[in-house]
C-alpha atoms as a PDB file:
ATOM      1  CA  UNK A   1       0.090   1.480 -33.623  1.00  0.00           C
ATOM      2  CA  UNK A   2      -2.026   0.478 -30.610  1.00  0.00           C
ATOM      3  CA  UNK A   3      -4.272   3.303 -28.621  1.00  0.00           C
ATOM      4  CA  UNK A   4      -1.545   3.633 -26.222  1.00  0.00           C
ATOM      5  CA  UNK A   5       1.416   4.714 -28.075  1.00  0.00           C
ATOM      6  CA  UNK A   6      -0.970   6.843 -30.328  1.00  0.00           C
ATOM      7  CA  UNK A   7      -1.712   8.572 -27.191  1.00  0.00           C
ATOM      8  CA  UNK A   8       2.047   8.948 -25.717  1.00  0.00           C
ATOM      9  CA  UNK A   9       3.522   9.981 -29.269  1.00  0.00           C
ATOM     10  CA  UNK A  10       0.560  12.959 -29.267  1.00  0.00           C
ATOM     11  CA  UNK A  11       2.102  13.737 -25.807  1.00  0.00           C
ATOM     12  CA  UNK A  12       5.844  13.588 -27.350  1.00  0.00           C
ATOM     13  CA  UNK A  13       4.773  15.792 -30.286  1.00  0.00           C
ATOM     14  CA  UNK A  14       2.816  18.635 -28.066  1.00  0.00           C
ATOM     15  CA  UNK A  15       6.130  18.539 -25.953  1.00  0.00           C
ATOM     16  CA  UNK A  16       8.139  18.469 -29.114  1.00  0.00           C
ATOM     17  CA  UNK A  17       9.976  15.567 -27.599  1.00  0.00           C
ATOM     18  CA  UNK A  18      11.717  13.337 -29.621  1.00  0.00           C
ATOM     19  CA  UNK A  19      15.147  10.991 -29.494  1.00  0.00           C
ATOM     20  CA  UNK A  20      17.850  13.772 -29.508  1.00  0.00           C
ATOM     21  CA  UNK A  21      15.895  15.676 -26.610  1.00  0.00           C
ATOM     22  CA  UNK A  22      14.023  13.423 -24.907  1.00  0.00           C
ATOM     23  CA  UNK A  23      17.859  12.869 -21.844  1.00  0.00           C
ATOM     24  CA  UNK A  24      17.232  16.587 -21.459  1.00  0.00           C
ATOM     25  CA  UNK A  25      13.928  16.727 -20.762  1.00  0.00           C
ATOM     26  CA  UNK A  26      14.058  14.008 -18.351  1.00  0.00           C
ATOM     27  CA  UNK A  27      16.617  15.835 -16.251  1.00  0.00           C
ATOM     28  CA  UNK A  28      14.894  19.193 -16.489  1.00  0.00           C
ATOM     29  CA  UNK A  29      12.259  17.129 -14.908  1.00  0.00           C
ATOM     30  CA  UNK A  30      14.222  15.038 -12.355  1.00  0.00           C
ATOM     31  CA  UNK A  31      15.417  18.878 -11.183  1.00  0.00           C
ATOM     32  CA  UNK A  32      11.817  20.593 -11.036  1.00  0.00           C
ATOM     33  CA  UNK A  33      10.941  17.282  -8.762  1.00  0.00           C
ATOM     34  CA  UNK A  34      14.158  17.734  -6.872  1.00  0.00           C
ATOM     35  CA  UNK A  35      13.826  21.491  -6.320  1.00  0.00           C
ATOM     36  CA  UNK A  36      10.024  21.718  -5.977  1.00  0.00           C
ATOM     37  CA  UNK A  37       8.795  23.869  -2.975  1.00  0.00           C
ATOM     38  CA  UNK A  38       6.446  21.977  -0.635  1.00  0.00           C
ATOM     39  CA  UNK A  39       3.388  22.917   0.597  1.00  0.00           C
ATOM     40  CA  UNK A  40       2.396  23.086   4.642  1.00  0.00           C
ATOM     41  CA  UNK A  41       2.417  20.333   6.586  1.00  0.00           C
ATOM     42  CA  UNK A  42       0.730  19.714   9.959  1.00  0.00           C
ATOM     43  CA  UNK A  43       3.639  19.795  12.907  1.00  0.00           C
ATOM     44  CA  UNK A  44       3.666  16.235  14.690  1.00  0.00           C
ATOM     45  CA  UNK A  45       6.188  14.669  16.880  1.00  0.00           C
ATOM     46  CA  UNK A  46       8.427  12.579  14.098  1.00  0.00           C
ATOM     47  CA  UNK A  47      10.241  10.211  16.877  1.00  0.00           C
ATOM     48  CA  UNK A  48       9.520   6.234  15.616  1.00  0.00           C
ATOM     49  CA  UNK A  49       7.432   5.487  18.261  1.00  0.00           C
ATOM     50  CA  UNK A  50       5.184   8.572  18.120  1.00  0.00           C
ATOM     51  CA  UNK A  51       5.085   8.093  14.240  1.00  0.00           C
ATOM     52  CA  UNK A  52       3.757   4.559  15.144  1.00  0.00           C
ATOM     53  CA  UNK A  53       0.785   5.930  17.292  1.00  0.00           C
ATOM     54  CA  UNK A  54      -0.092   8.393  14.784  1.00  0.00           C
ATOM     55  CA  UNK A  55      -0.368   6.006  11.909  1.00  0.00           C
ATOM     56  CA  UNK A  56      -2.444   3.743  14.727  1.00  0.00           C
ATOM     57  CA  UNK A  57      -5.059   6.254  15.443  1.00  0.00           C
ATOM     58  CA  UNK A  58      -5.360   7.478  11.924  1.00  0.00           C
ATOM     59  CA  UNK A  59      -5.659   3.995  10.763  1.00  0.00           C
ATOM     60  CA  UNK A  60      -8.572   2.915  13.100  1.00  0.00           C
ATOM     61  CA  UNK A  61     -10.337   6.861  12.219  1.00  0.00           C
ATOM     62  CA  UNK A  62      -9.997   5.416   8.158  1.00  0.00           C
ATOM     63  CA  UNK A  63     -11.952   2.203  10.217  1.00  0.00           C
ATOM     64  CA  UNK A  64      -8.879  -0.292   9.887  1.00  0.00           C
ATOM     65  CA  UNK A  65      -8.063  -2.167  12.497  1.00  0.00           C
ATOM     66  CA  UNK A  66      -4.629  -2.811  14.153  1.00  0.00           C
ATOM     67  CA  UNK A  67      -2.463  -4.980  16.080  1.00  0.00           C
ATOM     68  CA  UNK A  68       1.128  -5.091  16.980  1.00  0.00           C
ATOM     69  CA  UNK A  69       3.684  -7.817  16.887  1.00  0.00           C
ATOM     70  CA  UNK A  70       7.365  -7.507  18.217  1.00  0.00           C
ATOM     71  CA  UNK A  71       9.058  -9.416  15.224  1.00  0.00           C
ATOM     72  CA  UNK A  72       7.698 -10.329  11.761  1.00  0.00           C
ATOM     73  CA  UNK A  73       7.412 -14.195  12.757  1.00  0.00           C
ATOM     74  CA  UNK A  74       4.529 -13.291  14.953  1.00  0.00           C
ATOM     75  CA  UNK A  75       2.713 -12.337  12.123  1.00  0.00           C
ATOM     76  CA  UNK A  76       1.163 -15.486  11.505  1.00  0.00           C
ATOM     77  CA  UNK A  77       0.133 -16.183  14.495  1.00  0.00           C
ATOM     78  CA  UNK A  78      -1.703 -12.988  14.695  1.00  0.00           C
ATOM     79  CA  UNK A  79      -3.444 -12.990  11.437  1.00  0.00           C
ATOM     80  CA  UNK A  80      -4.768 -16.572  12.820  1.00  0.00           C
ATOM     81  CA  UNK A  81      -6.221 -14.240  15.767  1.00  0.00           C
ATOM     82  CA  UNK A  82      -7.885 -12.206  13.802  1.00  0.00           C
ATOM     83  CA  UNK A  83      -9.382 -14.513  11.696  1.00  0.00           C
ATOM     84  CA  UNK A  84     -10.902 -16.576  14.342  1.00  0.00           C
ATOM     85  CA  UNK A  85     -11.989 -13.326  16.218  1.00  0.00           C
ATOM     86  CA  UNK A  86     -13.768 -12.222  12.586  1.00  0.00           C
ATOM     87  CA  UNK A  87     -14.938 -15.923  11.951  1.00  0.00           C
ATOM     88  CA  UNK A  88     -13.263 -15.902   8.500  1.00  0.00           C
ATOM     89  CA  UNK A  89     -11.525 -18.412   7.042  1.00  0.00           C
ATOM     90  CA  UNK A  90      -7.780 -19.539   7.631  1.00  0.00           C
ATOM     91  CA  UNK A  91      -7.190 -19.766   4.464  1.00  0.00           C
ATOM     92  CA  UNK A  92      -5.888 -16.631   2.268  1.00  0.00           C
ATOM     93  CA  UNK A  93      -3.978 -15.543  -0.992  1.00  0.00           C
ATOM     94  CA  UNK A  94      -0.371 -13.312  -0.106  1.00  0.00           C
ATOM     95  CA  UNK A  95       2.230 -11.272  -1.517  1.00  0.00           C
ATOM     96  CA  UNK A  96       4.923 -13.928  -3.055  1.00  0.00           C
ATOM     97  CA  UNK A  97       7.335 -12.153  -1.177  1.00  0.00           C
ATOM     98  CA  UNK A  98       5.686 -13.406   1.902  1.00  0.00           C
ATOM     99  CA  UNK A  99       6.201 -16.667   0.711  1.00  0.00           C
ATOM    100  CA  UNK A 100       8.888 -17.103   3.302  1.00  0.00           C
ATOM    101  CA  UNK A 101       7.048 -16.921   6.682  1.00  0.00           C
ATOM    102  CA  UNK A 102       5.479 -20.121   8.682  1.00  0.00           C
ATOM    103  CA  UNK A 103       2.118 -20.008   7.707  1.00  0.00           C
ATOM    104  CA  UNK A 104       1.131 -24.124   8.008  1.00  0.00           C
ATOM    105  CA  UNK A 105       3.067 -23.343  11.298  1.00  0.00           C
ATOM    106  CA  UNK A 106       0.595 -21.020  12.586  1.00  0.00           C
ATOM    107  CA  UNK A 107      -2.796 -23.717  11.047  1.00  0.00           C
ATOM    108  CA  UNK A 108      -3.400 -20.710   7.869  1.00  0.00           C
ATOM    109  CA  UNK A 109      -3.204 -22.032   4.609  1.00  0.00           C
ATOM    110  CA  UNK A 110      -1.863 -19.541   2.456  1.00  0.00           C
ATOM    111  CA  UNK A 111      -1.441 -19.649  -1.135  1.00  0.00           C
ATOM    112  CA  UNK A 112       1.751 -17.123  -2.247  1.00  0.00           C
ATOM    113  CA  UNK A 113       0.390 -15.791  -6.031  1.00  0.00           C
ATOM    114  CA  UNK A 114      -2.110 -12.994  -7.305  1.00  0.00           C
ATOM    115  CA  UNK A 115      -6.081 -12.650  -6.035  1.00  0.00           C
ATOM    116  CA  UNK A 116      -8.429 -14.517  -7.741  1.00  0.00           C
ATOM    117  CA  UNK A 117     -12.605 -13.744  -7.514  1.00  0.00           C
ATOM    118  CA  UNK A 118     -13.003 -16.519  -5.038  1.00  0.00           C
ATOM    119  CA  UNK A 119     -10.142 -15.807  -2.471  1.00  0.00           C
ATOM    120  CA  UNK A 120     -11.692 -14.298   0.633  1.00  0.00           C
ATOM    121  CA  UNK A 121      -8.450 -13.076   2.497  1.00  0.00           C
ATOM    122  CA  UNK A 122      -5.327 -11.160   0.948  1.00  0.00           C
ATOM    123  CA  UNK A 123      -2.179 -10.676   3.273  1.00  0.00           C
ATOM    124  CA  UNK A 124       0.166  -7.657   1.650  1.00  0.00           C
ATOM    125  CA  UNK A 125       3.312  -6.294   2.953  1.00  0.00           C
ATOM    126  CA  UNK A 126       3.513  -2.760   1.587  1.00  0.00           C
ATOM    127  CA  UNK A 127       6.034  -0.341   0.445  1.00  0.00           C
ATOM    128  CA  UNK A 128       5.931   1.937   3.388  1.00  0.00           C
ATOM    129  CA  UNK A 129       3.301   3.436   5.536  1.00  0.00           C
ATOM    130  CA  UNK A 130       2.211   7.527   5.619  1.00  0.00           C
ATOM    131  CA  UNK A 131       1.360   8.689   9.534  1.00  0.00           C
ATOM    132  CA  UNK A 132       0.228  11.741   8.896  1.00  0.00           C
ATOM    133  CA  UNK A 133      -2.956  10.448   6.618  1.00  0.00           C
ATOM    134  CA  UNK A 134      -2.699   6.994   8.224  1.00  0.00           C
ATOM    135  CA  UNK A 135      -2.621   5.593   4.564  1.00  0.00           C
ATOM    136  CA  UNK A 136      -0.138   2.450   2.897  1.00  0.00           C
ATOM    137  CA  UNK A 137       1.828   3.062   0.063  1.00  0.00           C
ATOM    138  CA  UNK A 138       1.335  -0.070  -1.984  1.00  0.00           C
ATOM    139  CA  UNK A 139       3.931  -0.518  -5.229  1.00  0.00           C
ATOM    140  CA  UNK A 140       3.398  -3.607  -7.959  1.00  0.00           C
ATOM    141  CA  UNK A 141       5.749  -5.688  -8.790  1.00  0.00           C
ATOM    142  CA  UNK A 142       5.471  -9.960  -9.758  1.00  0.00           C
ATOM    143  CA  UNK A 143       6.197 -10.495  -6.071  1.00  0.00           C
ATOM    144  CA  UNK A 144       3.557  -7.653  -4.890  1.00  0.00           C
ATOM    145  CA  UNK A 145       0.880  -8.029  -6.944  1.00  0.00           C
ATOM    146  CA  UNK A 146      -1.929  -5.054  -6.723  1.00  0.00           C
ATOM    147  CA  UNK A 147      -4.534  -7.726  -6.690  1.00  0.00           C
ATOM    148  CA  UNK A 148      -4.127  -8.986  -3.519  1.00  0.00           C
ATOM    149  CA  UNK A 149      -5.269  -5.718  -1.832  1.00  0.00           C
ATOM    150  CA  UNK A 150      -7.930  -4.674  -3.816  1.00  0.00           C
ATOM    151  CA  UNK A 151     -10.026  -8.341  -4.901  1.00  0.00           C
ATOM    152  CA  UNK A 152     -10.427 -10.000  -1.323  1.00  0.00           C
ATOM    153  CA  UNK A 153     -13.405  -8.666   0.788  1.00  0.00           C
ATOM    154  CA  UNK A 154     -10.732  -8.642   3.963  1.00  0.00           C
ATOM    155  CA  UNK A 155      -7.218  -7.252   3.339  1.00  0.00           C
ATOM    156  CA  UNK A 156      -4.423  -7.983   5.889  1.00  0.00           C
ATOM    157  CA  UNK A 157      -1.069  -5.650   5.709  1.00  0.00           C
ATOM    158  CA  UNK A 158       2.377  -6.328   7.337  1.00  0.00           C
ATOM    159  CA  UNK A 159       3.617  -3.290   8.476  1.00  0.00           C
ATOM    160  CA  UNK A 160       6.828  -2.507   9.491  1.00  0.00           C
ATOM    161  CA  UNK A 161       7.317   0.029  12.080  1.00  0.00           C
ATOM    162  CA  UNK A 162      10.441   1.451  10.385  1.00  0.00           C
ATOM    163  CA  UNK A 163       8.860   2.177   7.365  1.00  0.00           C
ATOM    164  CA  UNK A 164       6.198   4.442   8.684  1.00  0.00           C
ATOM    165  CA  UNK A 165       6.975   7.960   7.497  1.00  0.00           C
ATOM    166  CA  UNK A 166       5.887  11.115   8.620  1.00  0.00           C
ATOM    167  CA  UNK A 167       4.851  12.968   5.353  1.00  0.00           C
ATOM    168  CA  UNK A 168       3.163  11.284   1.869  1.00  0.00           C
ATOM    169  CA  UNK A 169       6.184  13.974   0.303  1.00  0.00           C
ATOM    170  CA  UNK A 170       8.471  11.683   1.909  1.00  0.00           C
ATOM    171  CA  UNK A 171       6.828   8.230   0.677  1.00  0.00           C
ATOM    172  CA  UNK A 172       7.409   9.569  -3.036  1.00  0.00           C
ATOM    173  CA  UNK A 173      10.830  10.776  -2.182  1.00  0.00           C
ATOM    174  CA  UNK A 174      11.422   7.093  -0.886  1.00  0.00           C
ATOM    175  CA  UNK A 175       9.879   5.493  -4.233  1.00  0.00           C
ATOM    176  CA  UNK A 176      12.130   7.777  -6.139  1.00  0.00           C
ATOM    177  CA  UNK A 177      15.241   6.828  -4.084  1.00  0.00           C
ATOM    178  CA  UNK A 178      14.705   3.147  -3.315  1.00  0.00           C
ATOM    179  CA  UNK A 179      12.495   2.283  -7.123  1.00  0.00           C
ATOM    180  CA  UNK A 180      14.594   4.487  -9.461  1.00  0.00           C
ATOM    181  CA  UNK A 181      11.036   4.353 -11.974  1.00  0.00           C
ATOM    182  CA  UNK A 182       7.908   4.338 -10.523  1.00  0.00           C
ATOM    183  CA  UNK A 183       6.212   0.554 -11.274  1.00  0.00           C
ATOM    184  CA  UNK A 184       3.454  -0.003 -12.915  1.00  0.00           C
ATOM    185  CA  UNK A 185       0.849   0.597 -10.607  1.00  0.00           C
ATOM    186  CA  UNK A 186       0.873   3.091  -6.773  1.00  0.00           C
ATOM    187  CA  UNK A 187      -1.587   2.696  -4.627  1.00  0.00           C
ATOM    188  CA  UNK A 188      -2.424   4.455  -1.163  1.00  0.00           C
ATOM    189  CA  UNK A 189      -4.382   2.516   1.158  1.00  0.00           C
ATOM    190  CA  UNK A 190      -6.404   4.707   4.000  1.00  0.00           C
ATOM    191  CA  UNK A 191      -8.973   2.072   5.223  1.00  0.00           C
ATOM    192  CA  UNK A 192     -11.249  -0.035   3.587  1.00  0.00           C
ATOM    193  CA  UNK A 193     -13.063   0.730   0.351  1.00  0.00           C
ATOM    194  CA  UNK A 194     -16.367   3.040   0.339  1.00  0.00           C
ATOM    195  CA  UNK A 195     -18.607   5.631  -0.987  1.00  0.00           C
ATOM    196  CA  UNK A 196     -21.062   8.079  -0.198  1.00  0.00           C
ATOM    197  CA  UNK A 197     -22.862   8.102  -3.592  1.00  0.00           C
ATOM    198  CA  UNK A 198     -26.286   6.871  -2.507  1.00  0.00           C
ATOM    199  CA  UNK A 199     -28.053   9.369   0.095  1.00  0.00           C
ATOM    200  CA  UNK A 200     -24.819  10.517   1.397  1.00  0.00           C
ATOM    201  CA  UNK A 201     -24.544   6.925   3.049  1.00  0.00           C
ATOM    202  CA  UNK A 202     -21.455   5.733   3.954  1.00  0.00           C
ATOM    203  CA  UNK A 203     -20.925   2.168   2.562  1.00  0.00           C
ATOM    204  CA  UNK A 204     -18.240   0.100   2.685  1.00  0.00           C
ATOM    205  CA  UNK A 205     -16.576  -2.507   0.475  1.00  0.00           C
ATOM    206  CA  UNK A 206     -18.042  -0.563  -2.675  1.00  0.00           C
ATOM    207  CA  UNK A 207     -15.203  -0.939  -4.862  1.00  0.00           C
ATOM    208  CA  UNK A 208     -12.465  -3.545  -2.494  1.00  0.00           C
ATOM    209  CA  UNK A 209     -12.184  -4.881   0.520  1.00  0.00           C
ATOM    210  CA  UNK A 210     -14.537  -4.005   3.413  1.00  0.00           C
ATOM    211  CA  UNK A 211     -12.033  -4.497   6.021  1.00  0.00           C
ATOM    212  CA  UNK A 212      -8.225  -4.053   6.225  1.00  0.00           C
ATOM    213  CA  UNK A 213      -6.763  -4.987   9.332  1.00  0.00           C
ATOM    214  CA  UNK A 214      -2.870  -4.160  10.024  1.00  0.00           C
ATOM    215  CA  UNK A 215      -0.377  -5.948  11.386  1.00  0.00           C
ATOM    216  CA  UNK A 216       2.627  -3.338  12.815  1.00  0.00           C
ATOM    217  CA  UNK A 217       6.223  -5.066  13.062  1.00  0.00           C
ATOM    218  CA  UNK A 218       7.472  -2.831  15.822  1.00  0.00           C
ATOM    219  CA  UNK A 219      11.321  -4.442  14.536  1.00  0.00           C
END
C-alpha cells in the first residue's frame, strides 16, 4: 500500500465507509451539495454583455491584460499583436485542444502538447470564466494540460464570452453539470502569479507566469 491509499482508507475508516455504504454516502453528499444554502453575493447586472465588462475590469485590477475578438479565428492574429507589442517571441506551447486553429496562418509557431521549462509562451482556453472575481476556471484533462498556464513566464487565455459567469457558485455548479467528477486538477486564475512575502512588496511571477493576457471571443 502506497502513502496515498494509506491515507484515503484512514479517511474511509474515520467515516466508517466501506463497499456496502460507500452509494449512500455519495448521495447523502451529492444532496448536502445540491441543497446547500449560499452565502451573499454582491448584486451586479448579469446581462452577457455587462458580465463581459465586469470580468474586463476585474481582470485588468488582478493586472491581466485584455483584448477582444469577434470570432475565435481572430485569435491568432491577436495573440501575434500582442506578442510583437510585448517583444516576445512568436513561438508558444497550447492547449491540444487548440490544435485546430491557424496558427502558421497568423506567422506563430505553436507547438499543441504540455509546458516544458524552456517554453516562454502558453496559450489556454479555459473551462469558463468568474465576473464577479475576474478569475478563470481552469480544469485538466490530456487535451488541457495544467502546465501550460502555470510553467510559461507569459500565459495567453481564449475566452469565450458565453462562458463568463456571474458567480464562482455557478462555475462549480457548471463543473458538476457539464464534468460529472471533478478532474484531476481545478485551478482559478485571477491575474498573474505574486506575493507579498518580502517587505510587503508586491512581486510578480513568484510562483507562474508574470503576465496573463486574455483574449475574449465575444461569439
Amino acid at each position: 500500500m502506497n502513502s496515498r491509499d494509506d491515507i484515503l482508507s484512514r479517511v474511509r475508516n474515520g467515516l466508517q465507509r466501506n463497499g456496502s455504504n460507500a452509494a449512500v454516502g455519495r448521495d447523502e453528499m451529492l444532496a448536502s451539495l445540491s441543497s446547500r444554502a449560499q452565502g451573499p453575493k454582491p448584486t451586479f447586472d448579469c446581462e452577457p454583455k455587462a458580465l463581459l465588462e465586469r470580468f474586463r475590469l476585474k481582470s485588468e485590477k488582478q493586472s491581466s491584460t485584455v483584448d477582444i475578438v469577434a470570432l475565435e479565428a481572430d485569435v491568432p492574429a491577436a495573440i501575434n499583436r500582442y506578442l510583437t507589442a510585448m517583444n516576445l517571441p512568436k513561438s508558444a506551447v497550447a492547449w491540444p485542444s487548440l490544435a485546430a486553429l491557424d496558427w502558421a496562418g497568423a506567422g506563430l509557431a505553436v507547438e499543441a502538447r504540455g509546458a516544458r521549462d524552456a517554453d516562454l509562451v502558453g496559450i489556454t482556453g479555459c473551462f469558463c470564466a468568474v465576473a464577479e472575481t475576474g478569475s478563470l476556471m481552469v480544469c485538466s484533462s490530456a487535451d488541457t494540460p495544467s502546465s501550460v498556464s502555470l510553467l510559461p513566464e507569459t500565459h495567453i487565455a481564449v475566452v469565450p464570452a458565453a462562458r463568463i459567469l456571474p458567480y464562482m457558485e455557478d462555475a462549480w455548479a457548471l463543473a458538476r453539470t457539464e464534468l460529472g467528477s471533478l478532474p484531476r486538477a481545478v485551478n482559478f486564475i485571477s491575474g498573474p502569479s505574486r506575493t507579498g512575502d518580502i517587505e510587503l512588496t508586491i512581486v510578480l511571477g513568484a510562483h507562474g507566469p508574470y503576465r496573463v493576457h486574455l483574449v475574449i471571443v465575444e461569439s
